[in-house]
Protein backbone atom coordinates (compact mmCIF):
# COMPACT_ATOMS: atom_id res chain seq x y z
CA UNK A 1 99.71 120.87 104.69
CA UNK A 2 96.78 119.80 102.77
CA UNK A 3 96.18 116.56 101.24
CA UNK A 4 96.81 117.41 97.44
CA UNK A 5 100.17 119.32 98.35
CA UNK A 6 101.11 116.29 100.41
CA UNK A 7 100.40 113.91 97.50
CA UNK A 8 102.20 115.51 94.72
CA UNK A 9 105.22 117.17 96.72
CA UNK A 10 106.30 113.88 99.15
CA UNK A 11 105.05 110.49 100.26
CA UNK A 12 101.24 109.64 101.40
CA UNK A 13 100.97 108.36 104.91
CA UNK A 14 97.91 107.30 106.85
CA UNK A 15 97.51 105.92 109.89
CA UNK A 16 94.47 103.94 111.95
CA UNK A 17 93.55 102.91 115.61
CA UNK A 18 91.92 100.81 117.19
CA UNK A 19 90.31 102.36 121.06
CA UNK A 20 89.83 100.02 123.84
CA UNK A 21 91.07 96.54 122.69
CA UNK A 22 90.33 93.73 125.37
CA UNK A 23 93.83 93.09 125.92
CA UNK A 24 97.42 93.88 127.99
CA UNK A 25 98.81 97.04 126.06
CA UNK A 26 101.81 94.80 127.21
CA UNK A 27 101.26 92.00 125.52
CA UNK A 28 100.18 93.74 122.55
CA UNK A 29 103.54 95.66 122.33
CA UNK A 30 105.10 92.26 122.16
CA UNK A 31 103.53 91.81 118.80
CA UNK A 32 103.43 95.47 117.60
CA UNK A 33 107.52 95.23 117.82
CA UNK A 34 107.39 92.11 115.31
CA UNK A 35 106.23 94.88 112.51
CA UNK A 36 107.79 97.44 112.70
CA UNK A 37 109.96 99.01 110.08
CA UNK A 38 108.76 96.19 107.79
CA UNK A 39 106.72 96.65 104.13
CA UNK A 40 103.15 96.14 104.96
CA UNK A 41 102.72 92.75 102.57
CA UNK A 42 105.97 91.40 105.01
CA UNK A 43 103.98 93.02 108.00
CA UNK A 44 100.57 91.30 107.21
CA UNK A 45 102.45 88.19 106.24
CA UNK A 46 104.26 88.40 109.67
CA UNK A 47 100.80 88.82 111.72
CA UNK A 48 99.44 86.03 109.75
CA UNK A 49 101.51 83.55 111.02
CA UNK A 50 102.41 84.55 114.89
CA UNK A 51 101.04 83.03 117.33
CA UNK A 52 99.43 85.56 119.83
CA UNK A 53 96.22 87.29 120.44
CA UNK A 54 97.24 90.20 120.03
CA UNK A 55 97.99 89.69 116.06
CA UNK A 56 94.34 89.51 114.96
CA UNK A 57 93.98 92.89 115.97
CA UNK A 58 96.78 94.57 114.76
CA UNK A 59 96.14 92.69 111.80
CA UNK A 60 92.85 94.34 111.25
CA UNK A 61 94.14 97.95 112.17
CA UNK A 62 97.35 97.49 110.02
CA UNK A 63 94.47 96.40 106.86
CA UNK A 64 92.80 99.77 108.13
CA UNK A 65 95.37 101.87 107.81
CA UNK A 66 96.24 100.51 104.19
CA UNK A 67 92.91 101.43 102.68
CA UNK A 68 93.58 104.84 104.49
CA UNK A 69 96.41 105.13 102.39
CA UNK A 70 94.72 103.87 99.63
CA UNK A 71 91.57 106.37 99.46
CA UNK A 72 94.07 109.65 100.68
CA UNK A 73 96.08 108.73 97.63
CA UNK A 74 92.70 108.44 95.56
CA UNK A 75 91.30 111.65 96.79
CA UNK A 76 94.02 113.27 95.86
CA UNK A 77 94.70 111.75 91.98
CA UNK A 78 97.68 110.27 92.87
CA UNK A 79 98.42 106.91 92.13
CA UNK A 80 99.96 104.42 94.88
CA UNK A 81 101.53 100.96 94.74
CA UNK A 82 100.67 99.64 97.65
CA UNK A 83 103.79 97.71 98.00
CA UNK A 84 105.63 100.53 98.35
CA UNK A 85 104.39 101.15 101.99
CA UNK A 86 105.38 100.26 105.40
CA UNK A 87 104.92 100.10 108.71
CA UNK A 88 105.91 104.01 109.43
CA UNK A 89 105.16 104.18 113.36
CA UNK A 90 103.14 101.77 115.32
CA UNK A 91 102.57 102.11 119.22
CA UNK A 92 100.70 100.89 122.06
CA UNK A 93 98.59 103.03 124.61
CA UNK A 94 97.18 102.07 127.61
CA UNK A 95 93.24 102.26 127.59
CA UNK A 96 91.01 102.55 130.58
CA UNK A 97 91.06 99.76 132.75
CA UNK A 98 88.04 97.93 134.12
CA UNK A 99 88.13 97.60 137.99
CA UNK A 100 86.07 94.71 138.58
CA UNK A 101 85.77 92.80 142.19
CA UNK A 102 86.33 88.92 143.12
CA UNK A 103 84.43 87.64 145.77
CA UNK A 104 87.02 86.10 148.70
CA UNK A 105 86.92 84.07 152.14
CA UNK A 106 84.84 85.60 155.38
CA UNK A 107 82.83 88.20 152.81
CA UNK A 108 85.30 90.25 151.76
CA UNK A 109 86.18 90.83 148.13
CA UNK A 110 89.21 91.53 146.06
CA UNK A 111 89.47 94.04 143.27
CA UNK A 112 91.38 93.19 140.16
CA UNK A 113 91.39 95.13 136.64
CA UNK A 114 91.06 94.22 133.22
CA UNK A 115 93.36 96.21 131.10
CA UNK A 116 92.60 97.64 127.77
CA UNK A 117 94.79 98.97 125.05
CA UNK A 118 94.88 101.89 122.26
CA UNK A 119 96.44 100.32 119.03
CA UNK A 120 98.33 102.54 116.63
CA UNK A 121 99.68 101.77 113.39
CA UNK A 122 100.98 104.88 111.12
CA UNK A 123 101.44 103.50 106.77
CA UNK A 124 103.82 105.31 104.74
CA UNK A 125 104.98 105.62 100.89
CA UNK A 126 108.29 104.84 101.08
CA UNK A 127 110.42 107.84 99.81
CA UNK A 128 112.35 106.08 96.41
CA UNK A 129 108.93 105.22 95.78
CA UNK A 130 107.33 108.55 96.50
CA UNK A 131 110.27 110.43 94.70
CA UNK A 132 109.61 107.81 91.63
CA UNK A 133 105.31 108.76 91.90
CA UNK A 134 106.28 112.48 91.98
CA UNK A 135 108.72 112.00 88.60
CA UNK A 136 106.17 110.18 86.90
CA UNK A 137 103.30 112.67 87.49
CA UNK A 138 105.17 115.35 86.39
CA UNK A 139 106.54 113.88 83.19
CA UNK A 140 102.81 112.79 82.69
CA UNK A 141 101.92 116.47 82.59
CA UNK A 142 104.75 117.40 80.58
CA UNK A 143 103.66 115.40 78.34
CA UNK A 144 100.20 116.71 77.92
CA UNK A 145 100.95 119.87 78.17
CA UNK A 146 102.82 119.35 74.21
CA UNK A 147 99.80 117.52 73.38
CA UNK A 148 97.23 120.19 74.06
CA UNK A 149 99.65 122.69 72.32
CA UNK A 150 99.76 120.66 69.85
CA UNK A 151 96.16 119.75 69.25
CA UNK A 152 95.55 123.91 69.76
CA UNK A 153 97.98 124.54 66.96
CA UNK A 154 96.26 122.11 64.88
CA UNK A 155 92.97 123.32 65.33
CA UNK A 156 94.12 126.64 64.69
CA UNK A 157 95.98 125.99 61.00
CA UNK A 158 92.74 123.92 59.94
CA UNK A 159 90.05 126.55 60.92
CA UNK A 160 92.17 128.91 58.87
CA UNK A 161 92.11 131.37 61.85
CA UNK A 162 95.45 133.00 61.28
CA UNK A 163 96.05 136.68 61.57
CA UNK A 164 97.43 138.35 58.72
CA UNK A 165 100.90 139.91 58.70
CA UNK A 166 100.82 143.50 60.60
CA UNK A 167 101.61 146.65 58.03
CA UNK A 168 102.94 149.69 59.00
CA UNK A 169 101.48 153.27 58.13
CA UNK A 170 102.86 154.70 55.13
């Protein structure tokens, strides 16, 4: 579906990610299960104030994925209150992990990895609000559709350019 359909016929959604994050995708999901469902203000409010690592990142994609929203909804013409969205989807992949090696006792070495994670986090209008957006664009072109028939008609009775009555042959 293409953006402008998606705009005017149901609710904008965007998403971002964030490749390769320095951390546990499980301690990430920890966090990522704090936000989701929630309205993106509550969301960023929520990241704000907990206490892991893994909250200043998601923090920063969630922001991301708001001015996604933002600038789909702006390409398209369509207005968006941004407190209308929230936190659609939001998921945690595992990224590569770095195999790195430790040195140990009588030369030999031990290999341990440093995990990496994907971070996910999908925006979207909520749909009262998109219903509401749809309403409002289409009474706003109702209503300017009777204004340029009326400005037309206007024009038209004060150039004078009215056709005469049709005869018929006698």
């Amino acid at each position: 579906m293409a953006q402008g359909q998606q705009a005017v016929s149901g609710s904008i959604e965007a998403h971002a990610l964030a490749r390769h994050v320095r951390m546990s995708p499980q301690k990430a999901r920890l966090v990522m299960d704090l936000i989701r469902g929630q309205k993106a203000q509550s969301a960023l409010q929520t990241l704000k104030y907990t206490q892991k690592r893994a909250a200043k990142h998601i923090e920063k994609v969630l922001r991301s994925a708001i001015a996604n929203a933002e600038r789909k909804a702006e390409d398209a013409g369509a207005p968006l209150d941004v407190d209308e969205l929230f936190v659609a989807k939001c998921f945690v992949n595992e990224g590569t992990r770095w195999k790195r090696l430790r040195p140990a006792p009588m030369g030999r070495a031990f290999r341990y990895q440093k995990r990496t994670a994907h971070l996910w986090v999908g925006v979207a209008e909520h749909h009262v609000a998109a219903a509401e957006r749809v309403a409002a664009i289409e009474a706003e072109a109702e209503a300017q559709k009777g204004v340029r028939g009326t400005a037309r008609r206007v024009r038209k009775a004060l150039t004078g350019r009215q056709q005469p009555p049709k005869r018929g042959k006698k």
